[in-house]
Protein backbone atom coordinates (compact mmCIF):
# COMPACT_ATOMS: atom_id res chain seq x y z
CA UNK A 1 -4.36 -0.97 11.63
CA UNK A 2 -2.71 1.93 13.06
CA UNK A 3 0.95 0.93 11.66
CA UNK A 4 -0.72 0.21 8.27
CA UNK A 5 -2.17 3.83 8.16
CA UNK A 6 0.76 5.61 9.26
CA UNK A 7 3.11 3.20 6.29
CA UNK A 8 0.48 4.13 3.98
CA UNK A 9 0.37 8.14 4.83
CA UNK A 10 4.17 8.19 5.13
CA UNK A 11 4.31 6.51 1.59
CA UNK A 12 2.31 8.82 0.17
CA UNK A 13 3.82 11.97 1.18
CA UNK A 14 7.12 10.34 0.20
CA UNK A 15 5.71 11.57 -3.52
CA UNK A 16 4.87 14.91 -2.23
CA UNK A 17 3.37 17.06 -0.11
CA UNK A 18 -0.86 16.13 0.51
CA UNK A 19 -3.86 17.80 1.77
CA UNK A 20 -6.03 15.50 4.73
CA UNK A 21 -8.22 14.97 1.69
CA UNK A 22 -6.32 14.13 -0.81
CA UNK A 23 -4.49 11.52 1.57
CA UNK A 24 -8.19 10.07 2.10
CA UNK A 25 -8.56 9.73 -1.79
CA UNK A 26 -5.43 8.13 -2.83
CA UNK A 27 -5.18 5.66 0.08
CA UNK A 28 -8.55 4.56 -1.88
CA UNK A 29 -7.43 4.91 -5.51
CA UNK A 30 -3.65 4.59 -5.32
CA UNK A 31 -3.57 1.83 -2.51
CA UNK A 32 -6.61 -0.01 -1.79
CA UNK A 33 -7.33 1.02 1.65
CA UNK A 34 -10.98 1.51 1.14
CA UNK A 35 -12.39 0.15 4.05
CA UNK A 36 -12.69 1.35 7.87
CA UNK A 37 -10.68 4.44 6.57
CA UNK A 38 -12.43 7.80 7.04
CA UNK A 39 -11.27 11.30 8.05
CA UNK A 40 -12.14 10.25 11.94
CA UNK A 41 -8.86 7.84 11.72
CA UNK A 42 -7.22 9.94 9.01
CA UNK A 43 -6.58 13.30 11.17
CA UNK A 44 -5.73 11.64 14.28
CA UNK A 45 -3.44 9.59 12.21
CA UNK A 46 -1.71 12.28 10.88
CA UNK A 47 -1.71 15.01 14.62
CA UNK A 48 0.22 11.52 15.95
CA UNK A 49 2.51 11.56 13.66
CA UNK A 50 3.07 15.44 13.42
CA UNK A 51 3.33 14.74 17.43
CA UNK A 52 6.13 11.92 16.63
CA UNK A 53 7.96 14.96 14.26
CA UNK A 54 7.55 12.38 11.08
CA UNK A 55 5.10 14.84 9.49
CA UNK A 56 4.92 18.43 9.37
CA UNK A 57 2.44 21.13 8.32
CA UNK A 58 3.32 23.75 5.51
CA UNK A 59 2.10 26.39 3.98
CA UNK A 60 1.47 25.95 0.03
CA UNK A 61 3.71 28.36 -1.59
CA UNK A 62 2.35 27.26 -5.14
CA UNK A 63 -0.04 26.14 -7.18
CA UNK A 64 -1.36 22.52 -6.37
CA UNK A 65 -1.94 22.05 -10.32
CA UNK A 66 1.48 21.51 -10.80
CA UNK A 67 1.77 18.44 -8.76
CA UNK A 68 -1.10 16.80 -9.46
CA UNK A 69 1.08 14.24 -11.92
CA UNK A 70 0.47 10.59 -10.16
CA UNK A 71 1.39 7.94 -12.70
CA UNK A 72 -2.30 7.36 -14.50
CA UNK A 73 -5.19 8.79 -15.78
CA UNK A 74 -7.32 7.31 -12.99
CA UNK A 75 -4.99 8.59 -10.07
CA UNK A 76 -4.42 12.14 -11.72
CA UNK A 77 -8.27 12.57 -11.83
CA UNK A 78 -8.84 11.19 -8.50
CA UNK A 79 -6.03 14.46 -7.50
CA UNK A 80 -7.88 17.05 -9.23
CA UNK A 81 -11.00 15.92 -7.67
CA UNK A 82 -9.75 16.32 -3.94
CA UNK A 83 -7.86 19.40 -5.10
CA UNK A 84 -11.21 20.99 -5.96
CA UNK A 85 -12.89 18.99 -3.33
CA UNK A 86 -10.64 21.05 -0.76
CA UNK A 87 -11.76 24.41 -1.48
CA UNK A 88 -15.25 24.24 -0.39
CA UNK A 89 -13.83 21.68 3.15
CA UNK A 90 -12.78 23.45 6.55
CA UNK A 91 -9.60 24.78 7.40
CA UNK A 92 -8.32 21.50 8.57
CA UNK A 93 -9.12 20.04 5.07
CA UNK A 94 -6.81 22.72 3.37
CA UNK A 95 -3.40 21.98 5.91
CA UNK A 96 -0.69 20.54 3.93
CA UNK A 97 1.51 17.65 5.47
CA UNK A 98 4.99 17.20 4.39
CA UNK A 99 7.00 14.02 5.17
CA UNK A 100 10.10 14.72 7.35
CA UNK A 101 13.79 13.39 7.33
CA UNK A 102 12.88 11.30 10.22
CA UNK A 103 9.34 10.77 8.59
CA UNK A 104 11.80 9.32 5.80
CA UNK A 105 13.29 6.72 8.06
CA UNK A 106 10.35 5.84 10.03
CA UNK A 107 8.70 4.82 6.28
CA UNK A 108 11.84 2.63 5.34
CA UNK A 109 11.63 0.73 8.59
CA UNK A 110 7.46 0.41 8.64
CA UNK A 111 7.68 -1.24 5.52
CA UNK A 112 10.96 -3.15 5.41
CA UNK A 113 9.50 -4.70 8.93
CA UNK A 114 7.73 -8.30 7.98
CA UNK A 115 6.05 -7.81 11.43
CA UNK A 116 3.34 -4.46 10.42
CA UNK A 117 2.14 -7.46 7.64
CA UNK A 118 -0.91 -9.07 8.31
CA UNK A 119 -3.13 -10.00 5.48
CA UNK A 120 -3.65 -10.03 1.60
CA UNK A 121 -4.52 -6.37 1.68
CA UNK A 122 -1.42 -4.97 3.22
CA UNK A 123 0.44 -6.67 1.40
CA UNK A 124 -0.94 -5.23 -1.44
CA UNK A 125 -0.27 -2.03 0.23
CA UNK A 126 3.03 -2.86 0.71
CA UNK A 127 3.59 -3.64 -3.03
CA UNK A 128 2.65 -0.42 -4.21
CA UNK A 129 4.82 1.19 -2.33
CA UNK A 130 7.67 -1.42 -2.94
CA UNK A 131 9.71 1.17 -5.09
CA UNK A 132 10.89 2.39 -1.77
CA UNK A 133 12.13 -1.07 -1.12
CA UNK A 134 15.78 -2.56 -2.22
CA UNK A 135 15.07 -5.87 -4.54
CA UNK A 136 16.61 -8.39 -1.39
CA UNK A 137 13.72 -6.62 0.80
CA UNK A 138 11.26 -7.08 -2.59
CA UNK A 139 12.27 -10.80 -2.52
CA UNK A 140 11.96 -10.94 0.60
CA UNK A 141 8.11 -10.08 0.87
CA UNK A 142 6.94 -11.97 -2.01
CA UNK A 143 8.64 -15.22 -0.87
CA UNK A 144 6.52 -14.75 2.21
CA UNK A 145 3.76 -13.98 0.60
CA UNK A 146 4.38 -17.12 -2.01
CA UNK A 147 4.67 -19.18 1.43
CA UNK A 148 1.07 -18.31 2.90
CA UNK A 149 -0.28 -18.47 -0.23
CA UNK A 150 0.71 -22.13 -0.71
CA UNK A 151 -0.69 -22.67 2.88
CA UNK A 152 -4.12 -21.45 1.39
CA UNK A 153 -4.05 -23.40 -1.64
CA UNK A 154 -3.68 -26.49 0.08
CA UNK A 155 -6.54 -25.42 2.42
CA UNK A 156 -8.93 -24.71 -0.14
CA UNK A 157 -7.54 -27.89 -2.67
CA UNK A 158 -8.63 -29.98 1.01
CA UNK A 159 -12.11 -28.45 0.80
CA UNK A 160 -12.81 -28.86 -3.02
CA UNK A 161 -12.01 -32.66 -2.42
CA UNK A 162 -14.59 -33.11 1.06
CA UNK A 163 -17.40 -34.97 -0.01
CA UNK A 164 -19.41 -34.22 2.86
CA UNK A 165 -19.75 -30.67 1.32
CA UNK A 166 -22.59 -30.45 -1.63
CA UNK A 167 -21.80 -29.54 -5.10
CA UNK A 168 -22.18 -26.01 -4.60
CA UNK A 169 -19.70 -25.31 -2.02
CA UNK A 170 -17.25 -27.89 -3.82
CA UNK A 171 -17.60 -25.81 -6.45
CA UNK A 172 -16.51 -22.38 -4.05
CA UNK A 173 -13.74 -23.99 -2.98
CA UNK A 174 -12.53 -25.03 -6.31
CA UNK A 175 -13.03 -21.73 -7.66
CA UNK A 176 -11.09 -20.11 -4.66
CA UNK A 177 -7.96 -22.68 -5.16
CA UNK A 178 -7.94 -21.18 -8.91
CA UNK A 179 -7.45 -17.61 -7.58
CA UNK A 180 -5.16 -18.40 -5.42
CA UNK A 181 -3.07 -20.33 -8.17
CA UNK A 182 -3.27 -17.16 -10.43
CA UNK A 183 -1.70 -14.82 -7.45
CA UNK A 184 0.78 -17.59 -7.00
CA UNK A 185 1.50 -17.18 -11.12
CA UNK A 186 1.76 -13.58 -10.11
CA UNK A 187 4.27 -14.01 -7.19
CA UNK A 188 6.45 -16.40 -9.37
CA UNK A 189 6.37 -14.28 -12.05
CA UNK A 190 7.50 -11.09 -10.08
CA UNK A 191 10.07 -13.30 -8.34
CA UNK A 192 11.73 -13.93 -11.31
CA UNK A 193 11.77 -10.14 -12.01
CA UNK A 194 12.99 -9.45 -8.51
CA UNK A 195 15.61 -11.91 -8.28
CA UNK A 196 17.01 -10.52 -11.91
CA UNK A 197 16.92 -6.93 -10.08
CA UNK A 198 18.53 -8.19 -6.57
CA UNK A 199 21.68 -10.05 -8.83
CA UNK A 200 22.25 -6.73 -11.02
CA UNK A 201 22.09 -4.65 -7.90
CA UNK A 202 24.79 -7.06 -6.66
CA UNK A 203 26.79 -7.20 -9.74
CA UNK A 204 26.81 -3.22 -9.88
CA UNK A 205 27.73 -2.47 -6.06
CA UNK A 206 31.02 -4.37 -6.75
């Protein structure tokens, strides 16, 4: 978990500077990391990596309104509400972190490394961050994720077809193998995309 965290807090600040709190919020409504994450792993989190000189902490020398542009509705009101959120939190609530140069490269090789990948959830993780990747490393992700998702599918296709299971549970497992065929549609479908992206990137660096 604690590579996740620091890929996820690194690709945050990447966008711009962030409050403890505000980190806290978008790792929720920007990335998914809902669960198990709370300011206890947070501000360690983030002292560790000030420690390893891949964060720093900075003063605000303007107003936070003017950065509080994230992409959507949802994620620009999720930043106004930790922005006011802030003001009535402790001191440590209202320190800034910055991403450093080496902060910079420490990010690239967190999430270009297959290895800090463990489960559907950080991969999703991953892909929200995947602007920071080139397409090869894009490519490169989803046909690993395409390759345990077909490993799934043909666990739960096994489990819909055991008769010693009642109709019920049949019925689970049948239902799970369709999920897992739509994220497969998904992976396919941004493959394609990828792929398109990795040969223009080739044809252009010639």
């Amino acid at each position: 978990m604690i590579r996740v965290l620091d890929i996820a807090i690194l690709g945050l600040l990447m966008d711009r500077d962030h409050h403890g709190y505000e980190i806290r919020t978008q790792l929720r409504d920007r990335l998914g990391l809902s669960a198990n994450v709370s300011f206890g792993s947070i501000y360690p989190a983030l002292a560790r990596l000030e420690r390893h000189g891949s964060v720093e902490a900075v003063t605000p020398t303007e107003s936070r309104f003017g950065a509080l542009s994230t992409g959507s509705l949802s994620g620009e009101r999720a930043s106004l509400r930790a922005l006011r959120a802030t003001s009535g939190i402790g001191r440590r609530g209202r320190k800034v972190y910055r991403i450093t140069e080496r902060g910079r490269q420490e990010f690239a090789e967190l999430l270009a490394d297959p290895a800090t990948v463990d489960d559907g959830k950080n991969f999703s993780m991953r892909m929200a961050l995947a602007k920071y990747l080139t397409p090869s490393l894009r490519v490169n992700l989803l046909e690993r994720r395409r390759a345990d998702l077909l490993e799934r599918l043909a666990e739960v296709r096994q489990g819909a077809q055991n008769e010693s299971l009642d109709a019920y549970a049949r019925s689970v497992m049948a239902h799970a193998a369709q999920g897992v065929e739509l994220d497969l549609a998904w992976i396919d479908d941004m493959l394609n995309t990828e792929r398109s992206n990795q040969n223009r990137f080739a044809h252009d660096a010639k």
